[in-house]
PDB file of N, CA and C in Angstrom:
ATOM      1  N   UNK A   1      18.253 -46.255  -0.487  1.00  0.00           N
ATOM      2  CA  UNK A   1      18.455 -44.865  -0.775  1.00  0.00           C
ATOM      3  C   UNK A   1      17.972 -44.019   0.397  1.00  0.00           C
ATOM      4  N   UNK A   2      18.762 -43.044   0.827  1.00  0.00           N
ATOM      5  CA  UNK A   2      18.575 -42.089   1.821  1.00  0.00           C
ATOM      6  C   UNK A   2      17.016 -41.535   1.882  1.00  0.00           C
ATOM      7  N   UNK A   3      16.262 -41.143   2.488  1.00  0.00           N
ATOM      8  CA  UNK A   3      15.096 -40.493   1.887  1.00  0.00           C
ATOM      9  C   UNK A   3      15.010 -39.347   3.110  1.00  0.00           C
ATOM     10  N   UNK A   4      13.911 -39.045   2.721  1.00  0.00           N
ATOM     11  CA  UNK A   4      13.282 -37.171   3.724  1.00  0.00           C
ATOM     12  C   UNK A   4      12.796 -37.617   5.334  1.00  0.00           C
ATOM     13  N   UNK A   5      13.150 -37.342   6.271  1.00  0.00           N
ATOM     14  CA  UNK A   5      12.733 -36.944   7.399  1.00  0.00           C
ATOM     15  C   UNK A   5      11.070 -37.663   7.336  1.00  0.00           C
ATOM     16  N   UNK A   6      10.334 -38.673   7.851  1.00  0.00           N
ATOM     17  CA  UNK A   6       9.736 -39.025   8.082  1.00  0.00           C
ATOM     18  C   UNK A   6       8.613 -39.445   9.418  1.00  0.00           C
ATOM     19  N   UNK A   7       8.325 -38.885  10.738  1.00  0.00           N
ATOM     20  CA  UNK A   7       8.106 -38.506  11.633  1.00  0.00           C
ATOM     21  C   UNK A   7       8.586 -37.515  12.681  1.00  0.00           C
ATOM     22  N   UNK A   8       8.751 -37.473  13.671  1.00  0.00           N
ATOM     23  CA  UNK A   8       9.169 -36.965  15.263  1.00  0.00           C
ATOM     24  C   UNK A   8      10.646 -36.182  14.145  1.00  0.00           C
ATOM     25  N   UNK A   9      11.030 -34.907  14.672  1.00  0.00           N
ATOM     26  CA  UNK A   9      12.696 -34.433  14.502  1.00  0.00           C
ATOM     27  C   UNK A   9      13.523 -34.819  14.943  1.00  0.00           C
ATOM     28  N   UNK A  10      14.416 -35.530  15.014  1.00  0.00           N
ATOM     29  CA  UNK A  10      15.656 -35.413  15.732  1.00  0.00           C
ATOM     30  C   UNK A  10      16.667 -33.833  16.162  1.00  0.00           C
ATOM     31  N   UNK A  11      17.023 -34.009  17.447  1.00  0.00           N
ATOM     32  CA  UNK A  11      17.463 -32.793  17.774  1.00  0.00           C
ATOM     33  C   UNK A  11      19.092 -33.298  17.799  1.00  0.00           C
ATOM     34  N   UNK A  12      20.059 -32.401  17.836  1.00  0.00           N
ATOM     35  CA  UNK A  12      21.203 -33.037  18.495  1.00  0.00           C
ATOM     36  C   UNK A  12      22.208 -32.291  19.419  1.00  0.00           C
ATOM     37  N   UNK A  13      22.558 -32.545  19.968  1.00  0.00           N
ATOM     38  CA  UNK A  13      22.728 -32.389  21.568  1.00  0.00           C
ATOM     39  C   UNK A  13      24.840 -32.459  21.511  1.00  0.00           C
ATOM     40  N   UNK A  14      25.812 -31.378  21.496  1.00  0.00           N
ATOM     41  CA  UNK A  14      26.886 -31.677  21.256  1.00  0.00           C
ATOM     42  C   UNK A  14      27.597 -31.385  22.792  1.00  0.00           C
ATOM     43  N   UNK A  15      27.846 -32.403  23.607  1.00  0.00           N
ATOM     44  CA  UNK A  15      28.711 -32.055  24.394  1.00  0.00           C
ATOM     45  C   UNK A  15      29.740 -32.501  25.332  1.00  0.00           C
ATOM     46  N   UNK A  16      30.693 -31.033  24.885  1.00  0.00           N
ATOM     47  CA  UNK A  16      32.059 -31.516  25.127  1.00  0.00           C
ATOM     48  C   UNK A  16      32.738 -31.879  23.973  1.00  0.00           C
ATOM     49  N   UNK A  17      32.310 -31.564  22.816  1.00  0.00           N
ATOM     50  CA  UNK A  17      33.181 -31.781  21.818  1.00  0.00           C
ATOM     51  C   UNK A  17      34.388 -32.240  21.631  1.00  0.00           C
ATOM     52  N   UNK A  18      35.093 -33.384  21.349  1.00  0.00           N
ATOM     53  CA  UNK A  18      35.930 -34.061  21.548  1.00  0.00           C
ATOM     54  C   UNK A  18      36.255 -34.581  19.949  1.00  0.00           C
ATOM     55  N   UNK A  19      37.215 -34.240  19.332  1.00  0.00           N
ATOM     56  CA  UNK A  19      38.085 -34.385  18.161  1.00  0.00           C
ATOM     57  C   UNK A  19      37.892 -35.978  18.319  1.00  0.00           C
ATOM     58  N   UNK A  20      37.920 -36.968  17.065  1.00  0.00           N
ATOM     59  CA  UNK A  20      37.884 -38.248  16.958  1.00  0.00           C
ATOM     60  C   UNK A  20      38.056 -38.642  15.476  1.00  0.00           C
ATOM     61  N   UNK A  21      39.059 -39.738  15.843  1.00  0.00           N
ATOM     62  CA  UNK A  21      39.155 -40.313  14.382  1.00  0.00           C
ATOM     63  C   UNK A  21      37.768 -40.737  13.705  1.00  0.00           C
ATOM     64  N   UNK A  22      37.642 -40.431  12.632  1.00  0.00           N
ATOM     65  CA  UNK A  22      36.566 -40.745  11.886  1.00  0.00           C
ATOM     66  C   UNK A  22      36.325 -42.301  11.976  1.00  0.00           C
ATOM     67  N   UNK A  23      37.495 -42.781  11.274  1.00  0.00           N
ATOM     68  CA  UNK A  23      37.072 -44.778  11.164  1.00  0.00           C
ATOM     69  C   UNK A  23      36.832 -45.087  12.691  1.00  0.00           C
ATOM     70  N   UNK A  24      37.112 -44.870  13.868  1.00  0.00           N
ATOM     71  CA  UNK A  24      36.820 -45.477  15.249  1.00  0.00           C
ATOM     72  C   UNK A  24      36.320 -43.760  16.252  1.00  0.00           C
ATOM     73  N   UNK A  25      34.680 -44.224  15.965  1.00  0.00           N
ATOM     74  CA  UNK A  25      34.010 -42.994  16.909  1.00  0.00           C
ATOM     75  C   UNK A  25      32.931 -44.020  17.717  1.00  0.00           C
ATOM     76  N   UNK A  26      33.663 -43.328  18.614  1.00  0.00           N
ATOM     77  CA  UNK A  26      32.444 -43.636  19.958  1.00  0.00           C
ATOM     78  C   UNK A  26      31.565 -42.559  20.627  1.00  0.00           C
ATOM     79  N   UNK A  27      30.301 -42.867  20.884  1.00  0.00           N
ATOM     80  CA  UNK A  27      29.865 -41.513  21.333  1.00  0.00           C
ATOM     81  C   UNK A  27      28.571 -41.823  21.908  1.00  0.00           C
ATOM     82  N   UNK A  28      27.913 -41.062  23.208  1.00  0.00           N
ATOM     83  CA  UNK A  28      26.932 -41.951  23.563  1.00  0.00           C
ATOM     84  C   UNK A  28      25.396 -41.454  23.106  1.00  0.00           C
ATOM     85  N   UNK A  29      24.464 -42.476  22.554  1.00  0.00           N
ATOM     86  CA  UNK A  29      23.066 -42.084  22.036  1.00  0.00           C
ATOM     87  C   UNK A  29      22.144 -41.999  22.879  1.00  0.00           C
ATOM     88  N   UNK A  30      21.658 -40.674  22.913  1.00  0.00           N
ATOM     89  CA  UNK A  30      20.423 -40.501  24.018  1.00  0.00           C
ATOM     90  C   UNK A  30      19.322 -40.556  23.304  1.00  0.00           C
ATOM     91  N   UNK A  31      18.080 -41.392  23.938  1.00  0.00           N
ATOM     92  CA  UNK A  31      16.712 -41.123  23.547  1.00  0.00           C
ATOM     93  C   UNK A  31      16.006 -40.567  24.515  1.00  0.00           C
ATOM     94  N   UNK A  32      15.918 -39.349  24.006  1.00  0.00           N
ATOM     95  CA  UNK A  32      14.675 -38.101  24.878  1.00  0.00           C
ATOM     96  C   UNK A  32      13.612 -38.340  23.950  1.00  0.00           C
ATOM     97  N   UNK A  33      13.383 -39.455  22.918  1.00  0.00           N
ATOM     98  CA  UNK A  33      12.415 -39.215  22.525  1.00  0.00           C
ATOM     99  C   UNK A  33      10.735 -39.918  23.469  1.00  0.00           C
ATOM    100  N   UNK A  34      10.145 -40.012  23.036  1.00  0.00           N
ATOM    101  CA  UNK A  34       8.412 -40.825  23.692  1.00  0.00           C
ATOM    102  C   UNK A  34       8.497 -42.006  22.805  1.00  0.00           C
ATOM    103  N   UNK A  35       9.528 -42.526  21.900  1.00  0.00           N
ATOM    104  CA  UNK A  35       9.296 -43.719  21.426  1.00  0.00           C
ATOM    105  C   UNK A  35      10.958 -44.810  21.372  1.00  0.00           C
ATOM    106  N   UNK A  36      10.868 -45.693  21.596  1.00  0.00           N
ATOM    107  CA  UNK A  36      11.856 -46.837  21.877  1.00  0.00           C
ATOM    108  C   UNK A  36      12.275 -47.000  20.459  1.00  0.00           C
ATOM    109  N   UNK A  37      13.591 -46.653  20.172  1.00  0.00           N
ATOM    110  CA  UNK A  37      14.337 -47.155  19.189  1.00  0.00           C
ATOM    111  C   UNK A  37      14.643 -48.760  18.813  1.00  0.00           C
ATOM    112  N   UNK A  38      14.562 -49.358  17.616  1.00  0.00           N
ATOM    113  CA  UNK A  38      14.822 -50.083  17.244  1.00  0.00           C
ATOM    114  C   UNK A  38      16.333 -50.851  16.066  1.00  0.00           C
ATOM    115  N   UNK A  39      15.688 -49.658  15.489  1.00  0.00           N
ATOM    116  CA  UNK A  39      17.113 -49.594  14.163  1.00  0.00           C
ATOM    117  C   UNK A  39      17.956 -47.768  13.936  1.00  0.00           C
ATOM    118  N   UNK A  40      19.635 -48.411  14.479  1.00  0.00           N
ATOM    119  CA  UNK A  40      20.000 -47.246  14.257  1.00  0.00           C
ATOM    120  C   UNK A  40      21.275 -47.197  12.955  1.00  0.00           C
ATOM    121  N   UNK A  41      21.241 -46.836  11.849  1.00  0.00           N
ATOM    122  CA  UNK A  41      22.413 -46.343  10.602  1.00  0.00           C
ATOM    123  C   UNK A  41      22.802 -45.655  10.598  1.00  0.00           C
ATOM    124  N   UNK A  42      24.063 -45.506  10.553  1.00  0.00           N
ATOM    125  CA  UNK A  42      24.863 -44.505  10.168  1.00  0.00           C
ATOM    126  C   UNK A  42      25.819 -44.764   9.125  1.00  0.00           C
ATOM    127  N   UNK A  43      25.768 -43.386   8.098  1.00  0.00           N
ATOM    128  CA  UNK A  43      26.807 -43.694   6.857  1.00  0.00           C
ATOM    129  C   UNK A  43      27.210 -42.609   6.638  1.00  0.00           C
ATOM    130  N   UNK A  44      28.419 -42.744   5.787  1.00  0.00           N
ATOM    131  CA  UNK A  44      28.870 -41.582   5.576  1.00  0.00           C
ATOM    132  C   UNK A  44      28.071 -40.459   4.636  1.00  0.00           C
ATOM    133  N   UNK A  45      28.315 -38.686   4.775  1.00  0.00           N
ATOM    134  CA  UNK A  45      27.374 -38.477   3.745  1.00  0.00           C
ATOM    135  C   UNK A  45      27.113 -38.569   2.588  1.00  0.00           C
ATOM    136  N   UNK A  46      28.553 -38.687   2.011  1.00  0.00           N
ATOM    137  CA  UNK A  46      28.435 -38.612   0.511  1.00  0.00           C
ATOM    138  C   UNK A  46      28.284 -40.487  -0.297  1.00  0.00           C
ATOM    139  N   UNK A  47      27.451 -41.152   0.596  1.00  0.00           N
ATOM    140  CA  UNK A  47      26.849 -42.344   0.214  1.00  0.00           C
ATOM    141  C   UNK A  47      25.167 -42.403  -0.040  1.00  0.00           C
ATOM    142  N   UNK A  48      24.715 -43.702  -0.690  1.00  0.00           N
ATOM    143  CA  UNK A  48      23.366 -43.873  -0.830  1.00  0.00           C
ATOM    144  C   UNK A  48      23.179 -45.117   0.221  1.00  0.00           C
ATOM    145  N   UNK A  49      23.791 -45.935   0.760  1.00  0.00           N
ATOM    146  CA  UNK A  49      23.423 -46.888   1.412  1.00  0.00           C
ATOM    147  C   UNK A  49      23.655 -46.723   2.710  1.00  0.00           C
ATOM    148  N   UNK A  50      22.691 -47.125   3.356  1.00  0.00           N
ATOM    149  CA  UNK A  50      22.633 -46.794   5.147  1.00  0.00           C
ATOM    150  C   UNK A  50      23.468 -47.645   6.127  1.00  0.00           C
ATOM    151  N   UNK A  51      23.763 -49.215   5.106  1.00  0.00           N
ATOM    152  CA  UNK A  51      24.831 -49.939   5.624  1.00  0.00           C
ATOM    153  C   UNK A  51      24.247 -50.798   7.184  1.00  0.00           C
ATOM    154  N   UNK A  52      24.741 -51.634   8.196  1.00  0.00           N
ATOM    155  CA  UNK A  52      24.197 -52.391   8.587  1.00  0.00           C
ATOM    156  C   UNK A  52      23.711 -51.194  10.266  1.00  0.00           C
ATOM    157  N   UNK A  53      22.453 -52.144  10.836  1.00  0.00           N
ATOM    158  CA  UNK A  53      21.917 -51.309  11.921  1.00  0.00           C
ATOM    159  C   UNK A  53      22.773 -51.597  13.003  1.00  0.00           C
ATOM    160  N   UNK A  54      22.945 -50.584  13.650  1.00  0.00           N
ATOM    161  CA  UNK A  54      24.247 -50.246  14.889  1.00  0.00           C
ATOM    162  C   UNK A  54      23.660 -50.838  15.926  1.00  0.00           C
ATOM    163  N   UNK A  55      22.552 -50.779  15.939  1.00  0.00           N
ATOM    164  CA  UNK A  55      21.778 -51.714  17.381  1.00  0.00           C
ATOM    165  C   UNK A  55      22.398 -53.034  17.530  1.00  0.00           C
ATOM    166  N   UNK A  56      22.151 -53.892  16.436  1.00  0.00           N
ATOM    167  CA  UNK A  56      22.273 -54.910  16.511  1.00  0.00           C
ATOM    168  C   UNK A  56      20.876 -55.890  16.273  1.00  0.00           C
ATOM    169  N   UNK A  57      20.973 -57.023  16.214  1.00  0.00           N
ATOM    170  CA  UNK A  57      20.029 -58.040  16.117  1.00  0.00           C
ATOM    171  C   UNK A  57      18.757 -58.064  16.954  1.00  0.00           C
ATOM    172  N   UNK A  58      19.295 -57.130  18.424  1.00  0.00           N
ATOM    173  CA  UNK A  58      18.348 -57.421  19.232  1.00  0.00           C
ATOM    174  C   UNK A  58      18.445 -56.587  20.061  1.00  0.00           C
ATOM    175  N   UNK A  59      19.427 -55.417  19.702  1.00  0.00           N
ATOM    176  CA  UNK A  59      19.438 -53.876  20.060  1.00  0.00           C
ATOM    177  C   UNK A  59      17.416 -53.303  20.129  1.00  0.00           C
ATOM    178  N   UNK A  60      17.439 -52.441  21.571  1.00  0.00           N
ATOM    179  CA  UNK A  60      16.412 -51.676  21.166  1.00  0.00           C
ATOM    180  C   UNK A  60      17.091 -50.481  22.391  1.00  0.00           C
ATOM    181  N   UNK A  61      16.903 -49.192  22.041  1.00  0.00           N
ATOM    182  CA  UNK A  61      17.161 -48.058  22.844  1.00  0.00           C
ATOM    183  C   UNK A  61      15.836 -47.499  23.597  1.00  0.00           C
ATOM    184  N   UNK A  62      14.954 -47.748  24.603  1.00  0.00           N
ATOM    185  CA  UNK A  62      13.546 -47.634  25.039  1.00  0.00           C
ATOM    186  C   UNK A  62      13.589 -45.644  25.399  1.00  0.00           C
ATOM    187  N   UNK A  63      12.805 -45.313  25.401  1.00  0.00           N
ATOM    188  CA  UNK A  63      12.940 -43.850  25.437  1.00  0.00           C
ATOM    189  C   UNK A  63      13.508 -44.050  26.811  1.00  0.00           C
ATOM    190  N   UNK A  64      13.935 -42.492  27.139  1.00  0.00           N
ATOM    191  CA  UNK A  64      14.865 -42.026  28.138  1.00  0.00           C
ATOM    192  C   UNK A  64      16.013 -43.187  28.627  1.00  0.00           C
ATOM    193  N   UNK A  65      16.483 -44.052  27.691  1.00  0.00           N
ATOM    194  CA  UNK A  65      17.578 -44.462  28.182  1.00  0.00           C
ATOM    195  C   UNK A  65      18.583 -43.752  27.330  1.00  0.00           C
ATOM    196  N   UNK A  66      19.985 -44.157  27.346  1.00  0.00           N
ATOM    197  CA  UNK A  66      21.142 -43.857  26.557  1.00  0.00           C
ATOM    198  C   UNK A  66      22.278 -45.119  26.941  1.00  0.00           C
ATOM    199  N   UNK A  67      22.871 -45.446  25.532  1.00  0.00           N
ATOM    200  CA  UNK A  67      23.787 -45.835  25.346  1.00  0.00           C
ATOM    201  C   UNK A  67      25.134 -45.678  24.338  1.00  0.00           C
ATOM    202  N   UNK A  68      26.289 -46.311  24.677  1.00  0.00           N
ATOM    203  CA  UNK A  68      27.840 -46.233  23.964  1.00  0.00           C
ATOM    204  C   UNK A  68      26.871 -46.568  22.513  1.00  0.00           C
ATOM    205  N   UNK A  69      27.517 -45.929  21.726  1.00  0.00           N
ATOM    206  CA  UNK A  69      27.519 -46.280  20.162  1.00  0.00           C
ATOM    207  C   UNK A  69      28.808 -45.961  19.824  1.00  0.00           C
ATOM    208  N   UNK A  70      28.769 -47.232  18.362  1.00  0.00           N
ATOM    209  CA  UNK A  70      30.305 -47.413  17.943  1.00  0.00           C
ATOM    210  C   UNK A  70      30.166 -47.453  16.459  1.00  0.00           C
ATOM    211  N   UNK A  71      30.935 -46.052  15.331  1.00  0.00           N
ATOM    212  CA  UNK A  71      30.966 -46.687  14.272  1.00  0.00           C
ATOM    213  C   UNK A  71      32.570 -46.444  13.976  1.00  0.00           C
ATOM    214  N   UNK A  72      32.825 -48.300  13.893  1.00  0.00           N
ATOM    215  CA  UNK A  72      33.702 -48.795  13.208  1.00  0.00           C
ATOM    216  C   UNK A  72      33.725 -49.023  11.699  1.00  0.00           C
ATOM    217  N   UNK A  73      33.505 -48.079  10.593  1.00  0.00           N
ATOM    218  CA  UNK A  73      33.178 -48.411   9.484  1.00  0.00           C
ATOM    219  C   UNK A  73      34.524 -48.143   8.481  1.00  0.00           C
ATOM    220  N   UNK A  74      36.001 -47.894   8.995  1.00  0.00           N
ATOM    221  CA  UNK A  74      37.267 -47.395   8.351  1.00  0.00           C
ATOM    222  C   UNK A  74      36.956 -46.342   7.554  1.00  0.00           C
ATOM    223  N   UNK A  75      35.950 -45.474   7.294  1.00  0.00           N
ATOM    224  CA  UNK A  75      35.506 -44.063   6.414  1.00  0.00           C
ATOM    225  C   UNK A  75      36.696 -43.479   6.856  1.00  0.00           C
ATOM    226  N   UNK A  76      37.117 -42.715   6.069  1.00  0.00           N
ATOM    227  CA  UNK A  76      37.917 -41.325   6.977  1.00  0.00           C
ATOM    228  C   UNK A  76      37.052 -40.186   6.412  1.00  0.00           C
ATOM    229  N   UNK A  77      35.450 -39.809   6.244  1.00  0.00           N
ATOM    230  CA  UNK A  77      34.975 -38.998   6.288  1.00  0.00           C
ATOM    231  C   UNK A  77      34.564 -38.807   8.020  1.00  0.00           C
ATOM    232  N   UNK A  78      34.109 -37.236   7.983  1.00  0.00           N
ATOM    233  CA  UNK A  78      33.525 -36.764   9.258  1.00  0.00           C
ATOM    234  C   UNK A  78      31.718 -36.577   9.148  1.00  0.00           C
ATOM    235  N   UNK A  79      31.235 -36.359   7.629  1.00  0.00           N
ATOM    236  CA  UNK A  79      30.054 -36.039   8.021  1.00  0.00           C
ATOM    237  C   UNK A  79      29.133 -36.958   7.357  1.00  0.00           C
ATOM    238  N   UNK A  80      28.066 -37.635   8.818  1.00  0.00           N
ATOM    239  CA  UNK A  80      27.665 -38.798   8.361  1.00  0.00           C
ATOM    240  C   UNK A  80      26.400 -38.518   8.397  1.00  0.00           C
ATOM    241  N   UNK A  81      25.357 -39.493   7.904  1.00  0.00           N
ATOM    242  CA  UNK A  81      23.816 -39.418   7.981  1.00  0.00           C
ATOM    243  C   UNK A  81      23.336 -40.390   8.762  1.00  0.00           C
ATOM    244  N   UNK A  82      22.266 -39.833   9.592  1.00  0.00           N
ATOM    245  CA  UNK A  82      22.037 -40.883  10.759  1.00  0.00           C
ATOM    246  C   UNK A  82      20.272 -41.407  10.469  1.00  0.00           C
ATOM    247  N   UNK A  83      20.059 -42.498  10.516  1.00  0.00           N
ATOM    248  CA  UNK A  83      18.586 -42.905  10.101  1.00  0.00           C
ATOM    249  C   UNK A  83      18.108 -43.922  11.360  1.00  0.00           C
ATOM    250  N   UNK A  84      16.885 -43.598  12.181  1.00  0.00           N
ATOM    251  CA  UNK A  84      16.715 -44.261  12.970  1.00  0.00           C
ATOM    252  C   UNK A  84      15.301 -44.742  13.003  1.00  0.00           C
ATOM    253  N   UNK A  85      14.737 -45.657  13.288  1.00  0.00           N
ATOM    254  CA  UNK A  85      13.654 -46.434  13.235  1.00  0.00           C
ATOM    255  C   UNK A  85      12.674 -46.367  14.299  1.00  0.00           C
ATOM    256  N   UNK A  86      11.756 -46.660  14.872  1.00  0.00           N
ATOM    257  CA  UNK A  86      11.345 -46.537  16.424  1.00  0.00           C
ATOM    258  C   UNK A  86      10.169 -48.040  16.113  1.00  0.00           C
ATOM    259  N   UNK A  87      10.240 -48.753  17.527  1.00  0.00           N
ATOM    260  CA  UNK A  87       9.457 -49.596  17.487  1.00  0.00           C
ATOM    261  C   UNK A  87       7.433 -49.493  16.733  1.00  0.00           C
ATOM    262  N   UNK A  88       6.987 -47.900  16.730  1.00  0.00           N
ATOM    263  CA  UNK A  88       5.590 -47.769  16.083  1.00  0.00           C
ATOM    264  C   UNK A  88       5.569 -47.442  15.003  1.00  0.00           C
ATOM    265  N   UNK A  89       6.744 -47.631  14.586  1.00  0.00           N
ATOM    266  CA  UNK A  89       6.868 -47.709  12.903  1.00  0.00           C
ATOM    267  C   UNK A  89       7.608 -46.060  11.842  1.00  0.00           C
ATOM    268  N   UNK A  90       7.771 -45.301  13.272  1.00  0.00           N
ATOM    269  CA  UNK A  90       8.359 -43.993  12.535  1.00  0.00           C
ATOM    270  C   UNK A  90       9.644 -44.049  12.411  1.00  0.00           C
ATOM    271  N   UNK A  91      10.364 -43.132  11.486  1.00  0.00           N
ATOM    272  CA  UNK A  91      11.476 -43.202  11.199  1.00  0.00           C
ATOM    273  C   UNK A  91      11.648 -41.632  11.361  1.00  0.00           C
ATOM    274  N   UNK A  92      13.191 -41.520  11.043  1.00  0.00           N
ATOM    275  CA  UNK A  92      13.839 -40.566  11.753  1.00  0.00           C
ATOM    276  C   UNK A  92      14.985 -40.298  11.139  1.00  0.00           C
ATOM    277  N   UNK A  93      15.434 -38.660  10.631  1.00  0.00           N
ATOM    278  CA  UNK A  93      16.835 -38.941   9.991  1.00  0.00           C
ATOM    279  C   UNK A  93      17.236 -37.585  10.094  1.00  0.00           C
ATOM    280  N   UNK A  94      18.757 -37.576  10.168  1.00  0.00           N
ATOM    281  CA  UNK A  94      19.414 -36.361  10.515  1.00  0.00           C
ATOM    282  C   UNK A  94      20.403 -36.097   9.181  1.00  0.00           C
ATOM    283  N   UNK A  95      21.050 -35.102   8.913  1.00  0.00           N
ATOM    284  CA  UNK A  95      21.831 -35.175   7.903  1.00  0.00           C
ATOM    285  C   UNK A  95      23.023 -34.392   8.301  1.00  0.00           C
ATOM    286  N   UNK A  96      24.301 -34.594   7.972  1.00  0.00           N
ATOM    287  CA  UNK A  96      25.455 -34.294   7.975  1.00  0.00           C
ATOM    288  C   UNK A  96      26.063 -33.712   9.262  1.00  0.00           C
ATOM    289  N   UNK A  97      25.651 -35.135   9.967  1.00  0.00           N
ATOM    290  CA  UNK A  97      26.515 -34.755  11.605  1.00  0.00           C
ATOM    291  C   UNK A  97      27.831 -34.923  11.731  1.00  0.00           C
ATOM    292  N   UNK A  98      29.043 -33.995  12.016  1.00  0.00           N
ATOM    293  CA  UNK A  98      29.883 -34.157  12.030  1.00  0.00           C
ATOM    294  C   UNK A  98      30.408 -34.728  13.388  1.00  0.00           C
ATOM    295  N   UNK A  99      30.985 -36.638  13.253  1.00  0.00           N
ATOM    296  CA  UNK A  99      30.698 -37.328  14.231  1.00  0.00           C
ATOM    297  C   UNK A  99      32.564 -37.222  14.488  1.00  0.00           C
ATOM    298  N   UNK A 100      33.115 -36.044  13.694  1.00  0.00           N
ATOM    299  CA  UNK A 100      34.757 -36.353  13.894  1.00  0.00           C
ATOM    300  C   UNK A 100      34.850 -35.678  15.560  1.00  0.00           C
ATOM    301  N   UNK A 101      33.933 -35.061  15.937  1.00  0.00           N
ATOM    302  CA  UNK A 101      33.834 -33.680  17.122  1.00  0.00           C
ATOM    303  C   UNK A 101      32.670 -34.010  17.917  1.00  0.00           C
ATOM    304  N   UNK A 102      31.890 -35.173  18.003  1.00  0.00           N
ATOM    305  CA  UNK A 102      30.681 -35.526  18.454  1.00  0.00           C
ATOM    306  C   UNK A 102      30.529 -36.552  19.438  1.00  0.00           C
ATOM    307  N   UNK A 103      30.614 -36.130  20.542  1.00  0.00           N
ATOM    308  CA  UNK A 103      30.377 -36.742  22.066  1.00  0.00           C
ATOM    309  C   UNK A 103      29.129 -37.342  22.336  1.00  0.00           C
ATOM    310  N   UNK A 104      28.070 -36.796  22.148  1.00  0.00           N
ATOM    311  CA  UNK A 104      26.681 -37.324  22.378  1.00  0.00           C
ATOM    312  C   UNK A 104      25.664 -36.876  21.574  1.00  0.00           C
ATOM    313  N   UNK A 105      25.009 -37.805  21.025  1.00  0.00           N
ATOM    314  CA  UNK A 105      23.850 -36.841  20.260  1.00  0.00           C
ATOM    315  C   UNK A 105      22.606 -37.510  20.855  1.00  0.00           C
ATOM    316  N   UNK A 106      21.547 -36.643  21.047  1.00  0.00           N
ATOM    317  CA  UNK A 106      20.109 -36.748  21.777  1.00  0.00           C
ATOM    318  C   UNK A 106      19.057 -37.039  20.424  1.00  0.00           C
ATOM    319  N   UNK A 107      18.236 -37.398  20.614  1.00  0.00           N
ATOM    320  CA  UNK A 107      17.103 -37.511  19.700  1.00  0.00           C
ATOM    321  C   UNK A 107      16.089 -36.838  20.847  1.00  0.00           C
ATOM    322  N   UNK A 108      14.922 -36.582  20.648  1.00  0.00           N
ATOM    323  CA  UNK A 108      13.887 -35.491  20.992  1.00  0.00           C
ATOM    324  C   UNK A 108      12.484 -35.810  20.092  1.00  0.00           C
ATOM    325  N   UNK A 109      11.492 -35.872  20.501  1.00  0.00           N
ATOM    326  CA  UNK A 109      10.336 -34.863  19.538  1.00  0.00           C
ATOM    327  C   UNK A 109       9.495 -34.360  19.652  1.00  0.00           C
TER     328      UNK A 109
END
């Protein structure tokens, strides 16, 4: 189940806005945050389950890097919820990013 904002804010960062099919969005994830990502979800909003982590098995995003993210999930919604993890144990969550128009989003805190 989705829950409340739990450490550091996420900020998000739109640019260049670029129209995109909902089921195949690519877009690249920046960490401006001071802590190294571990686990990143994304689901659509009007769900309860966060569904599998976009990193991967052995995905980690270390602060100030950025990389391609891909959700292939066939939704044809646009506004999704994003939940992210960080290696010291904080979590992180944004709500109803519209990823149909969304080029890059930054994390921050």
């Amino acid at each position: 189940m989705k829950t409340a904002i739990l450490g550091a804010v996420a900020a998000l960062t739109l640019a260049g806005a670029l129209p995109a099919a909902a089921q195949n969005v690519e877009f690249t994830l920046i960490n401006n945050s001071s802590q190294a990502l571990h686990y990143f979800y994304a689901a659509p909003s009007n769900t309860e389950d966060w569904g599998d982590d976009l990193l991967g098995d052995t995905g980690t995003l270390e602060s100030g890097m950025q990389a391609t993210t891909y959700i292939y999930d066939g939704s044809d919604q646009c506004l999704y919820d994003f939940r992210f993890e960080t290696a010291e144990g904080g979590e992180l969550e944004a709500y109803e990013v519209d990823i149909c128009t969304l080029n890059s989003y930054t994390l921050t805190d």
